[in-house]
Protein backbone atom coordinates (compact mmCIF):
# COMPACT_ATOMS: atom_id res chain seq x y z
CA UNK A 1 -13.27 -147.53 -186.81
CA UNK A 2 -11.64 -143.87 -186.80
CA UNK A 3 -9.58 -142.72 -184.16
CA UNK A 4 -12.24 -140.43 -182.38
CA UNK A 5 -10.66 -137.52 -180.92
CA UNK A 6 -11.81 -134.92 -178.26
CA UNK A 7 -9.61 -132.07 -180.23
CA UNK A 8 -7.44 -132.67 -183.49
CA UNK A 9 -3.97 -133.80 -182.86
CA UNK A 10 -1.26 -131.94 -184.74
CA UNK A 11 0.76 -134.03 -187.09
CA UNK A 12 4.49 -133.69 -186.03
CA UNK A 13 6.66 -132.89 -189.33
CA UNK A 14 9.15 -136.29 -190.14
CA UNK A 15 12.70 -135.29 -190.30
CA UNK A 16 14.91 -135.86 -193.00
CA UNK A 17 15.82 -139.82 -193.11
CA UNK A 18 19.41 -138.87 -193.61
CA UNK A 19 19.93 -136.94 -190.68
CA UNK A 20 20.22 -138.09 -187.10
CA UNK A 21 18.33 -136.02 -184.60
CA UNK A 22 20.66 -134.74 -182.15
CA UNK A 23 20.37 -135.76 -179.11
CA UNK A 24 19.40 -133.30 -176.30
CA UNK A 25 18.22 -134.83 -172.52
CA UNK A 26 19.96 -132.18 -170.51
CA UNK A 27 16.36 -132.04 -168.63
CA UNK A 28 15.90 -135.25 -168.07
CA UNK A 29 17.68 -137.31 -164.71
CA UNK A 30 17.89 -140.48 -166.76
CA UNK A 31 20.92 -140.05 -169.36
CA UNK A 32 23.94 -137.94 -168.97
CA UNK A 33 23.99 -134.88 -171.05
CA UNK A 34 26.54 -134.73 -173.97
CA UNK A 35 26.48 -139.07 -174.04
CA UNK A 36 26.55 -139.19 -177.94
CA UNK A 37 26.83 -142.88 -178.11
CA UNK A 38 23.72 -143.67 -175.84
CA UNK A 39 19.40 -142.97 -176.16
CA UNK A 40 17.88 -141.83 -177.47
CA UNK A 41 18.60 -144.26 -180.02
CA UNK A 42 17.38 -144.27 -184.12
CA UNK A 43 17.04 -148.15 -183.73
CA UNK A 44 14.90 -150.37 -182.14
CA UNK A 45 16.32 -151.62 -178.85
CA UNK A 46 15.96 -155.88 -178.90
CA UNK A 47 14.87 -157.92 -176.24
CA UNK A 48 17.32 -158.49 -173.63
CA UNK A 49 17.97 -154.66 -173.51
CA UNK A 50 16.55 -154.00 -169.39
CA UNK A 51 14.97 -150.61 -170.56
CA UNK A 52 12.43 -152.80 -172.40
CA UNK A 53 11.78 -154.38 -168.89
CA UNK A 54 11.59 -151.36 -167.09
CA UNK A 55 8.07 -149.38 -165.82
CA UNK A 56 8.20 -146.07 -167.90
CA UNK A 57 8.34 -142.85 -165.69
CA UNK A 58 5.48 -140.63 -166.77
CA UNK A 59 6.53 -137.18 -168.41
CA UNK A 60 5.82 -133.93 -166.40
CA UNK A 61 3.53 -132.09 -168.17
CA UNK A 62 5.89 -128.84 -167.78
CA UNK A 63 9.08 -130.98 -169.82
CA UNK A 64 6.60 -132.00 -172.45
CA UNK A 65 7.03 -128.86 -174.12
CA UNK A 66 11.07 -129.07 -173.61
CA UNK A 67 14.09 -129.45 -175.60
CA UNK A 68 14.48 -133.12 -173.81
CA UNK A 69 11.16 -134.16 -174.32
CA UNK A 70 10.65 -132.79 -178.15
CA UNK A 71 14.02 -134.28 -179.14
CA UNK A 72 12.40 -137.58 -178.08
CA UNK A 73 9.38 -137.58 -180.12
CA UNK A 74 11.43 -136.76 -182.77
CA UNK A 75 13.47 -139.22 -182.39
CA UNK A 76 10.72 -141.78 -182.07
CA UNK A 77 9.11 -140.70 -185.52
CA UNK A 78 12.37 -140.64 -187.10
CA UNK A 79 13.04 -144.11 -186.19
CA UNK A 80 9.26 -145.02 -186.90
CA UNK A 81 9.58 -143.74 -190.57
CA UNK A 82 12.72 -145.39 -190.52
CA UNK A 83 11.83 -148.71 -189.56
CA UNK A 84 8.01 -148.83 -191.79
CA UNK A 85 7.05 -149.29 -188.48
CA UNK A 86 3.18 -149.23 -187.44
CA UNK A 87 3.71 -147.99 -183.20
CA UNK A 88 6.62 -147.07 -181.53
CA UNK A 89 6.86 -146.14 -177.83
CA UNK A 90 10.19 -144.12 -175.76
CA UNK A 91 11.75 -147.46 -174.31
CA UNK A 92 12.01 -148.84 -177.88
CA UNK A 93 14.71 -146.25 -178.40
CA UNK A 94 15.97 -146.71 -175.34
CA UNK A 95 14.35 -143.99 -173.08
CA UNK A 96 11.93 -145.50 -170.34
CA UNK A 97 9.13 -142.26 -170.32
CA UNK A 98 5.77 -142.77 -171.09
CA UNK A 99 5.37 -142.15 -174.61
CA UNK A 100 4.06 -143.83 -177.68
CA UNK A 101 3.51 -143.26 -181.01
CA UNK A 102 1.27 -144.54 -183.76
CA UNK A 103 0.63 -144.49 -187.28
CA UNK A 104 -0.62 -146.78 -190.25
CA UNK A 105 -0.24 -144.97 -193.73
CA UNK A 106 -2.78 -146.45 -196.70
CA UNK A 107 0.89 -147.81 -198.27
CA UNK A 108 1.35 -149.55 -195.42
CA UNK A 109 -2.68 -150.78 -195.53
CA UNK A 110 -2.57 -151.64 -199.12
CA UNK A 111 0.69 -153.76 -198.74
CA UNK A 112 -1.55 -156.34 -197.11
CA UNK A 113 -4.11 -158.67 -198.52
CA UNK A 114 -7.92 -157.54 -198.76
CA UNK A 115 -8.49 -160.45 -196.78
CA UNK A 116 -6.57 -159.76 -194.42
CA UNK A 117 -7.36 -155.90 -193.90
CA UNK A 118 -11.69 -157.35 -193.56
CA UNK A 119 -10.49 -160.44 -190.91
CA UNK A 120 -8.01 -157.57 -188.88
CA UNK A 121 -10.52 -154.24 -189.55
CA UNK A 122 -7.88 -152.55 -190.67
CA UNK A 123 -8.06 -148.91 -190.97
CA UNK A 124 -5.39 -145.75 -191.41
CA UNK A 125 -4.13 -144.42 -188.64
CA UNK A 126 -3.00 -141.13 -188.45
CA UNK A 127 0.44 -140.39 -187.16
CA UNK A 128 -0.23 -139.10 -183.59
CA UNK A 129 1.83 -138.68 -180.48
CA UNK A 130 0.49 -140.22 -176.69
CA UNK A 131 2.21 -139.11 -173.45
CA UNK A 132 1.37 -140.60 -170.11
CA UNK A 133 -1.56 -142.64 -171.81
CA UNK A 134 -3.96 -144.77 -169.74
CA UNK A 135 -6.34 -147.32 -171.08
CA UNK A 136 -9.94 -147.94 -169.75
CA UNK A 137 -11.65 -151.02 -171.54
CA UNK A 138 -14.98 -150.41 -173.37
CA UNK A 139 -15.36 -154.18 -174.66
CA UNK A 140 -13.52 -156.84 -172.80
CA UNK A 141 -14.33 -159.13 -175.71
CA UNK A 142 -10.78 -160.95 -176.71
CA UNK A 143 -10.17 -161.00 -179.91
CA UNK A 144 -6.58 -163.40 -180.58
CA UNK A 145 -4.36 -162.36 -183.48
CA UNK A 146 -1.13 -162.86 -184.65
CA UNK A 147 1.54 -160.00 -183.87
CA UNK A 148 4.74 -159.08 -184.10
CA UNK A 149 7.03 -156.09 -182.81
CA UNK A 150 10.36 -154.24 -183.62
CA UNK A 151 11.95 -154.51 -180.07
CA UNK A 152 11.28 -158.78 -181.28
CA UNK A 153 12.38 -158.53 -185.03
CA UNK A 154 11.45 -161.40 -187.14
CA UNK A 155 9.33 -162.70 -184.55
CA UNK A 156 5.72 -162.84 -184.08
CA UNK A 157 3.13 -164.62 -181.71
CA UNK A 158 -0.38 -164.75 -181.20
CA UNK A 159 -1.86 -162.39 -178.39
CA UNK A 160 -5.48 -161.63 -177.19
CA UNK A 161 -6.42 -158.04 -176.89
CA UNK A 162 -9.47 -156.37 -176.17
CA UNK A 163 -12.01 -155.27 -179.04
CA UNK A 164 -12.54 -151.23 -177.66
CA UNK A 165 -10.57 -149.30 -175.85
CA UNK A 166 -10.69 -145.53 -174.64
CA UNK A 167 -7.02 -143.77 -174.11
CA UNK A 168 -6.82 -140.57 -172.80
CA UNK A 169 -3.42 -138.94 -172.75
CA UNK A 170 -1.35 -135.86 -173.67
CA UNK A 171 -0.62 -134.44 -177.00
CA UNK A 172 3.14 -133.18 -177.75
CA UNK A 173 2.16 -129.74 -176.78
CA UNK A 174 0.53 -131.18 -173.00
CA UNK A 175 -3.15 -130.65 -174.54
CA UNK A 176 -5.60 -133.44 -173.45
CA UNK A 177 -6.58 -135.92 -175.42
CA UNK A 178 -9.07 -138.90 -175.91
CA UNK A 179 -9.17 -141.57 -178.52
CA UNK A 180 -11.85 -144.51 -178.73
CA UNK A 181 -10.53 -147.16 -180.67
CA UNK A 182 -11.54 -150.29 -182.40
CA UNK A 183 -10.22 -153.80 -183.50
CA UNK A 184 -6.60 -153.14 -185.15
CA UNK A 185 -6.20 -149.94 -184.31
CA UNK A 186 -6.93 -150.61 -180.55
CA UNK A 187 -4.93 -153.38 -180.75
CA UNK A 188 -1.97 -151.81 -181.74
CA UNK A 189 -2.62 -149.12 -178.82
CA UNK A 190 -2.86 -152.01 -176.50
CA UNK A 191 0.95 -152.66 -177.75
CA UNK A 192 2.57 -149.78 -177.63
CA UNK A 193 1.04 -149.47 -173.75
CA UNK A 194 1.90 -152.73 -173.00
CA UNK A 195 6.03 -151.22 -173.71
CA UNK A 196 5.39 -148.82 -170.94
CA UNK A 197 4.65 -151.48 -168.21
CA UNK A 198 7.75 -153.10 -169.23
CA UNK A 199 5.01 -155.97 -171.06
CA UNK A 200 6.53 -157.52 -174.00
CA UNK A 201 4.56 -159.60 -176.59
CA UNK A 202 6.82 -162.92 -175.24
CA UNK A 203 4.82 -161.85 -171.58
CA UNK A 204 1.65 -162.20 -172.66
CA UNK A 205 1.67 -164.89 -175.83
CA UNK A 206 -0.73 -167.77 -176.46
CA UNK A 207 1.34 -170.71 -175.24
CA UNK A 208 3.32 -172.62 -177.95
CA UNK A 209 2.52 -169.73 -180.75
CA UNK A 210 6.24 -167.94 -181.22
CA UNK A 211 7.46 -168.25 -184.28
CA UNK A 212 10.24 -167.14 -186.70
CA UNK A 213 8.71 -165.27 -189.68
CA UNK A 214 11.77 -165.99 -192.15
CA UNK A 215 11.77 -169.72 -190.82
CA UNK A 216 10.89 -170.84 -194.57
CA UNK A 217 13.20 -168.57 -196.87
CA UNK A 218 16.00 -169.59 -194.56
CA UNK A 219 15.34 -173.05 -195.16
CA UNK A 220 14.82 -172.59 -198.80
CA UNK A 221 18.24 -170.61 -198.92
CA UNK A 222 19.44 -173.26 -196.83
CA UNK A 223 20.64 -170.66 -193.86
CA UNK A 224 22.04 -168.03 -196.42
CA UNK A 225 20.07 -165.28 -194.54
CA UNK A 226 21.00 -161.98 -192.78
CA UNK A 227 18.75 -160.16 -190.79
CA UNK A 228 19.52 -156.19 -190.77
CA UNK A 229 18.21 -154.54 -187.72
CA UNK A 230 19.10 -151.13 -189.86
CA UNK A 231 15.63 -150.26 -190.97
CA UNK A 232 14.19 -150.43 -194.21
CA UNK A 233 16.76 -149.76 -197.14
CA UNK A 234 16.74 -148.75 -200.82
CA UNK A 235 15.65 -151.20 -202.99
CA UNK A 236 14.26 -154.94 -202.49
CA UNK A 237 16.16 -156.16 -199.99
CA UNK A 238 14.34 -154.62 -196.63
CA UNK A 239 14.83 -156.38 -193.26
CA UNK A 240 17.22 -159.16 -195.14
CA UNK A 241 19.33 -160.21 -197.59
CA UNK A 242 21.59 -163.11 -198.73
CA UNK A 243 24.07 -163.11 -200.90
CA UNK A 244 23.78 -166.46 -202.64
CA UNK A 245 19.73 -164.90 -203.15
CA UNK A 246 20.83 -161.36 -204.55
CA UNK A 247 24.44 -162.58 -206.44
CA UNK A 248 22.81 -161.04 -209.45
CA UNK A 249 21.27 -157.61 -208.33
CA UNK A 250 25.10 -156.63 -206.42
């Protein structure tokens, strides 16, 4: 289903791909000001990084509206655009506050099979911004899926989540908001959440289920395989290439 919101949320305008947002926290107590090199970050932190570990400190509602705080959410949509991502939350770029983003664009919809968009419910999501988010359950019924995350790239497992979920949170302007949310959609939610409990996917997997997505075009390029953990890139290449596979295109 829909996202169902108490009040429209405002769609946040994506910044120019080829410009990195400059980074501002002189508000916040967790980074230095002026650290250029450090969060937030326009990459996905990996696991192993401790911020992905760490509880997220909820945002006060009178920073939301700050140069900090903005910069942030920029930064996270930046990075989300950057990365064809489908949810990204604050610790992913290296900041542990309690925000999240989502969004699932009808590109992104139609790239998978119609089979697989009636099995998951798949729906569009429109990009909107979650700060301080809590979760109350409407159906407990589990429904187990295979998933996968940035902050775990090229990995996926399978993970039970709850059919319906309410969220109420903050907007980016510190407006209330409330979202009831079904199948995929709440699933992915339940993800981005789970980042701001310090919960990775590994935490909560079926048993035996991680896997390696690239496992066969490794094999069948007999290891001649990069990763990039760059974001999506011009072209065909994406998340990998190999240069015995693209001799011919360089």
């Amino acid at each position: 289903m829909l996202l169902r919101l108490a009040k429209p949320v405002l769609i946040l305008p994506v910044r120019n791909l080829t410009k990195k947002p400059k980074s501002i926290i002189t508000n916040l107590n967790y980074f230095k000001s002026g650290k250029s090199d450090g969060p937030p970050f326009t990459h996905f932190v990996q696991i192993g990084d401790p911020v992905l570990k760490e509880k997220s400190q909820s945002v006060p509602i009178e920073e939301i509206k700050s140069d900090a705080v903005q910069n942030i959410i920029q930064t996270m949509v930046y990075t989300l655009e950057r990365y064809d991502g489908i949810g990204i939350s604050a610790p992913q770029i290296g900041v542990p506050l309690q925000i999240i983003a989502v969004q699932f664009t009808k590109s992104q919809l139609e790239a998978w099979s119609d089979k697989m968009q009636q099995e998951r419910k798949m729906e569009v999501i429109p990009l909107q911004i979650f700060i301080n988010p809590k979760i109350s359950v409407l159906d407990n019924s589990q429904i187990t899926q295979r998933e996968g995350c940035c902050s775990l790239h090229g990995m996926s497992c399978r993970i039970s989540r709850s059919s319906s979920i309410k969220l109420n949170a903050l907007d980016h302007n510190g407006d209330p908001v409330e979202v009831k949310a079904k199948n995929w959609t709440a699933r992915t939610i339940q993800h981005e959440v789970d980042h701001l409990h310090g919960t990775l996917i590994t935490d909560k997997m079926e048993p035996g289920s991680l896997v390696n997505e690239y496992w066969n075009v490794i094999n069948r390029r007999h290891g001649d395989f990069k990763l990039s953990y760059q974001g999506i890139k011009e072209g065909p290449r994406k998340w990998f290439s190999s240069s015995k596979f693209w001799r011919a295109s360089d």
